[in-house]
N, C-alpha and C. Protein backbone atom coordinates (compact mmCIF):
# COMPACT_ATOMS: atom_id res chain seq x y z
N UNK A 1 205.33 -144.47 84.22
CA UNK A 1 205.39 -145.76 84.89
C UNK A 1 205.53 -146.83 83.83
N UNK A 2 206.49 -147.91 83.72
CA UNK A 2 206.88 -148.99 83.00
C UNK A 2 206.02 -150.02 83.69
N UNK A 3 205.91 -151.02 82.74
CA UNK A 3 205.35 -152.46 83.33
C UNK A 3 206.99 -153.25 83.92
N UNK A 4 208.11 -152.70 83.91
CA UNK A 4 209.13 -153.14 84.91
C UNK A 4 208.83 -153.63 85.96
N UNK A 5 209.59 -154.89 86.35
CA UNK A 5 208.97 -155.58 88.29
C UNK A 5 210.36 -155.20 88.76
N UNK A 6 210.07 -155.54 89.93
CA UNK A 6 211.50 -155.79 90.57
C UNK A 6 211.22 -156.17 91.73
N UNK A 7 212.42 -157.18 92.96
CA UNK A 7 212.45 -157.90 94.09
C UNK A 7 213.10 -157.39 95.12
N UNK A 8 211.96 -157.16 96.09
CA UNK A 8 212.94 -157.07 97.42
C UNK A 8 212.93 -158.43 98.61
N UNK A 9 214.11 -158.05 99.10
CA UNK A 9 214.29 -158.75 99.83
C UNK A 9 213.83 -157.86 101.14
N UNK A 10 212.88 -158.70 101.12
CA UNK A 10 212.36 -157.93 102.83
C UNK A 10 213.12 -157.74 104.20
N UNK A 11 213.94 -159.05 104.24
CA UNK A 11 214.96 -159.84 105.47
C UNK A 11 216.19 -158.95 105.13
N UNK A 12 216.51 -157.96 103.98
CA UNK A 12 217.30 -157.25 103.54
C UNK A 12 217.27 -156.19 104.10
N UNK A 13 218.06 -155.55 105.51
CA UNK A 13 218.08 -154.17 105.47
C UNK A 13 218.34 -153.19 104.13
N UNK A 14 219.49 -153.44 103.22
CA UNK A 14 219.49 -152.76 102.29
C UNK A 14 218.72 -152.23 101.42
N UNK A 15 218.01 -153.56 101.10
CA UNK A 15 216.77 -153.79 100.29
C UNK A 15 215.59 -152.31 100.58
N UNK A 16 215.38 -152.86 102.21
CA UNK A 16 214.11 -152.28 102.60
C UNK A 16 214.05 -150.42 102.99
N UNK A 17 216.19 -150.41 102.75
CA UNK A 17 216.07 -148.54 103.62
C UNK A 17 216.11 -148.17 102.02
N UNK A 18 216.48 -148.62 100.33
CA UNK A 18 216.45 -148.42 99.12
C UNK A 18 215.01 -147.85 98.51
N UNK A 19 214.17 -148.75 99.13
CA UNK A 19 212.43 -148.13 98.44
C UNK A 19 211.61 -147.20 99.75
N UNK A 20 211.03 -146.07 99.04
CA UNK A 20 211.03 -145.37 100.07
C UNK A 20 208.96 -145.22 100.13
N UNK A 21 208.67 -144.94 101.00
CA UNK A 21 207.32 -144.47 101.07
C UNK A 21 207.11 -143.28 99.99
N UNK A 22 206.13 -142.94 99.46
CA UNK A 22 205.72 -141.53 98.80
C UNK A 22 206.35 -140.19 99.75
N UNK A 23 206.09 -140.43 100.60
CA UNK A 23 206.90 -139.26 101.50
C UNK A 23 207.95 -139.08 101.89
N UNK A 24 209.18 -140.36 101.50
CA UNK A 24 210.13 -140.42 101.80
C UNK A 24 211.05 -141.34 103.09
N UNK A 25 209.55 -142.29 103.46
CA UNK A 25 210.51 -143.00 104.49
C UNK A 25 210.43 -143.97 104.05
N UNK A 26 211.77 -144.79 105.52
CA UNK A 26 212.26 -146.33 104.73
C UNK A 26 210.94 -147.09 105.87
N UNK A 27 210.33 -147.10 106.24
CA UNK A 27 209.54 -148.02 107.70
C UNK A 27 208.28 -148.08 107.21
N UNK A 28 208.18 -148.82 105.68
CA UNK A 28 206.65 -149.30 105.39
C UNK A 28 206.96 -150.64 105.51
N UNK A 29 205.77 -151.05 105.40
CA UNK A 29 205.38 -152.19 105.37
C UNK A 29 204.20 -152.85 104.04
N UNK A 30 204.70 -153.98 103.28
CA UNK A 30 203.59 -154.30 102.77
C UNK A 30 202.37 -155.22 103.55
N UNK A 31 201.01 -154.85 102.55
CA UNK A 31 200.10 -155.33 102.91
C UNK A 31 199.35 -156.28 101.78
N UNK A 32 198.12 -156.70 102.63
CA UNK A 32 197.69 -157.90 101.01
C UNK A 32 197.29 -156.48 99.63
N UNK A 33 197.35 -155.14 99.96
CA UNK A 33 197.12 -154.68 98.20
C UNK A 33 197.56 -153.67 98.56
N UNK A 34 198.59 -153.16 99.50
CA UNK A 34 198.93 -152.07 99.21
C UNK A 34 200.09 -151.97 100.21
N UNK A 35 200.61 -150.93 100.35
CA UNK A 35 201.67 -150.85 101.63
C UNK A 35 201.20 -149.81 102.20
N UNK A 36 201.60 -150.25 103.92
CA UNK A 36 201.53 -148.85 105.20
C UNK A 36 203.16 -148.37 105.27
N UNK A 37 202.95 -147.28 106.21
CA UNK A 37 204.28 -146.39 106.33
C UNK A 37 204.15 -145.86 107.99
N UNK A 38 204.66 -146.47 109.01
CA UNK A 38 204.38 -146.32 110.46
C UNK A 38 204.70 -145.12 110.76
N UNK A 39 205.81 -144.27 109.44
CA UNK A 39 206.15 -142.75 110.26
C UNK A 39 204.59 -141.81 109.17
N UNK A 40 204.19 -142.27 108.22
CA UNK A 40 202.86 -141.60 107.89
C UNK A 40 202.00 -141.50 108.63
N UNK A 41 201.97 -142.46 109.16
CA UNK A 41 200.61 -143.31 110.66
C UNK A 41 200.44 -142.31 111.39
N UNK A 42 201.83 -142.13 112.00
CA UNK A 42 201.77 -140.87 113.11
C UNK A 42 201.63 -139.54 112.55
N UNK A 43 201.23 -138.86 111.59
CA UNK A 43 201.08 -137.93 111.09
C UNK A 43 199.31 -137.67 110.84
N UNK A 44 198.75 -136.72 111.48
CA UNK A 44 197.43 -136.72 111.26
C UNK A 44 196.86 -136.55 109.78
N UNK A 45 198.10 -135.54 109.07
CA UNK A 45 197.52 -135.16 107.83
C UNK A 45 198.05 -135.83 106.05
N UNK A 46 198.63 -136.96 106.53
CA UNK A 46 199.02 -138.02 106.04
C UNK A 46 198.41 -139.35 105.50
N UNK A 47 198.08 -139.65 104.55
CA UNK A 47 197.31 -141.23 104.63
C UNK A 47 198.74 -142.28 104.53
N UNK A 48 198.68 -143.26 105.46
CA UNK A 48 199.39 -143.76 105.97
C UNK A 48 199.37 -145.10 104.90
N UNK A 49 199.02 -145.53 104.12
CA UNK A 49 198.18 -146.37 102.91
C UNK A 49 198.69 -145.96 101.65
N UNK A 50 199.40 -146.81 100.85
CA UNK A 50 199.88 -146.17 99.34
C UNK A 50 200.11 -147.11 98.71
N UNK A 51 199.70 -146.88 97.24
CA UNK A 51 200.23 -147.81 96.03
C UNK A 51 201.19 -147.99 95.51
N UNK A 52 202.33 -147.26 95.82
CA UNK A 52 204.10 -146.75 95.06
C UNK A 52 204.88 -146.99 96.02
N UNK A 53 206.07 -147.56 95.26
CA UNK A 53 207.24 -147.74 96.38
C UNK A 53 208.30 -146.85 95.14
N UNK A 54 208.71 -145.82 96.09
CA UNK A 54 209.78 -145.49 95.74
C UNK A 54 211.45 -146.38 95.50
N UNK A 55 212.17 -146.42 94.10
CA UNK A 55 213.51 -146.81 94.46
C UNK A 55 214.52 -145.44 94.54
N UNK A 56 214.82 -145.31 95.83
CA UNK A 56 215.96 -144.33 95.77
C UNK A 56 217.15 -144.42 94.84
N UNK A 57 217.38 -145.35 94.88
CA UNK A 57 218.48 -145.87 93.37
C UNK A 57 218.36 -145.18 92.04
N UNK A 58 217.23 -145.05 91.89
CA UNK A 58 217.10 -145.72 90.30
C UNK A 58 216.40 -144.51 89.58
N UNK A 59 215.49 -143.87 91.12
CA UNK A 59 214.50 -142.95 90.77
C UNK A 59 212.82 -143.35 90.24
N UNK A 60 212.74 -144.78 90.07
CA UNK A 60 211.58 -145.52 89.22
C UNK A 60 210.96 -145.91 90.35
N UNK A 61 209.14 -145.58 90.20
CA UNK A 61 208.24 -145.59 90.56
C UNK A 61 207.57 -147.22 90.70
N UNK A 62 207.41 -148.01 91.37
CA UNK A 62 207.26 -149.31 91.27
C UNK A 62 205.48 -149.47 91.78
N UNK A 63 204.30 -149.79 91.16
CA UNK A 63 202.88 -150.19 92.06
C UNK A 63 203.04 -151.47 92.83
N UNK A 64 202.19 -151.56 93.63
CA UNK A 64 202.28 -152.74 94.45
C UNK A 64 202.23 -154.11 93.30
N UNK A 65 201.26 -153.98 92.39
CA UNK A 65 201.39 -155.20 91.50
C UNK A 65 202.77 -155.56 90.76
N UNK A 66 203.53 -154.52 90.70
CA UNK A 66 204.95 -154.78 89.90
C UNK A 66 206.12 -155.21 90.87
N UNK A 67 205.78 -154.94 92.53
CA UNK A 67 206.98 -155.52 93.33
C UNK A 67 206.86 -157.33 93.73
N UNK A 68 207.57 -157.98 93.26
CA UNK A 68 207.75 -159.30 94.29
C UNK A 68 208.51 -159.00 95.55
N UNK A 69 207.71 -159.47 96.55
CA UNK A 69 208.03 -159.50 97.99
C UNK A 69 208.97 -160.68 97.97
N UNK A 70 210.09 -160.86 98.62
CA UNK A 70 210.41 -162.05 99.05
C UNK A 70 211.30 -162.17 100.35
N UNK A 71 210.90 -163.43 101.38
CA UNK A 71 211.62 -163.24 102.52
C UNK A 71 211.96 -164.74 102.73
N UNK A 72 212.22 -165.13 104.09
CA UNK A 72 213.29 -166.45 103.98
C UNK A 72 212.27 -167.22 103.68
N UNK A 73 211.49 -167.22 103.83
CA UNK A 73 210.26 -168.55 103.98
C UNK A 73 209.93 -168.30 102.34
N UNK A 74 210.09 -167.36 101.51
CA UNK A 74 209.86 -167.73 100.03
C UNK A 74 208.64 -166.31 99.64
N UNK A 75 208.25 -165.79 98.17
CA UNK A 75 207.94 -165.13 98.20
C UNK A 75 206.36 -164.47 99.29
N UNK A 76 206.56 -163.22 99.64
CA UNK A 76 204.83 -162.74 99.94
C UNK A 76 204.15 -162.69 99.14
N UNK A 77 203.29 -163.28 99.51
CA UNK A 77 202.04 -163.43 98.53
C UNK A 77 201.19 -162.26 99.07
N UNK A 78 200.48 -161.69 98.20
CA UNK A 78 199.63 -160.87 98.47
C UNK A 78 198.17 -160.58 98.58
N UNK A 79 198.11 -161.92 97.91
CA UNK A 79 196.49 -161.72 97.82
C UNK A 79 195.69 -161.90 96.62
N UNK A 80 196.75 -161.36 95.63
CA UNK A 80 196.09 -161.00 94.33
C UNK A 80 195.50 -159.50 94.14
N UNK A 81 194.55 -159.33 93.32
CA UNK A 81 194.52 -157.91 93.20
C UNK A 81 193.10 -157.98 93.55
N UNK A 82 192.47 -156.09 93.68
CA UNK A 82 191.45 -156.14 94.46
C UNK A 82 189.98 -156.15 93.70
């Protein structure tokens, strides 16, 4: 893992089907310190809760502290850390 950041555009379909959940899907969501994954959710033996966003691109492992969120209204803020 690099201290590398990088930006998604949330309002970006491209953006958002590019980074994938740990398990492989595009339908997370961030949160104030971490991201959910709605197709993990439905899985009993799954934690639906993760620190990594996959880039299918690139292959590089991104933590929630290294992604900037950004959507039309300007970046997500997150909270800060925990």
């Amino acid at each position: 893992m690099s201290d590398e950041q990088t930006k998604i555009e949330l309002n970006d379909e491209t953006d958002r089907w590019r980074y994938r959940c740990p398990q492989g899907h595009t339908n997370w969501e961030p949160t104030n310190h971490h991201f959910w994954c709605a197709s993990c959710a439905r899985k009993w033996e799954v934690d639906p809760e993760f620190d990594e966003l996959l880039d299918q691109e690139t292959g590089k492992v991104y933590e929630r502290d290294q992604v900037q969120l950004l959507t039309k209204a300007g970046p997500y803020e997150h909270g800060g850390s925990v």
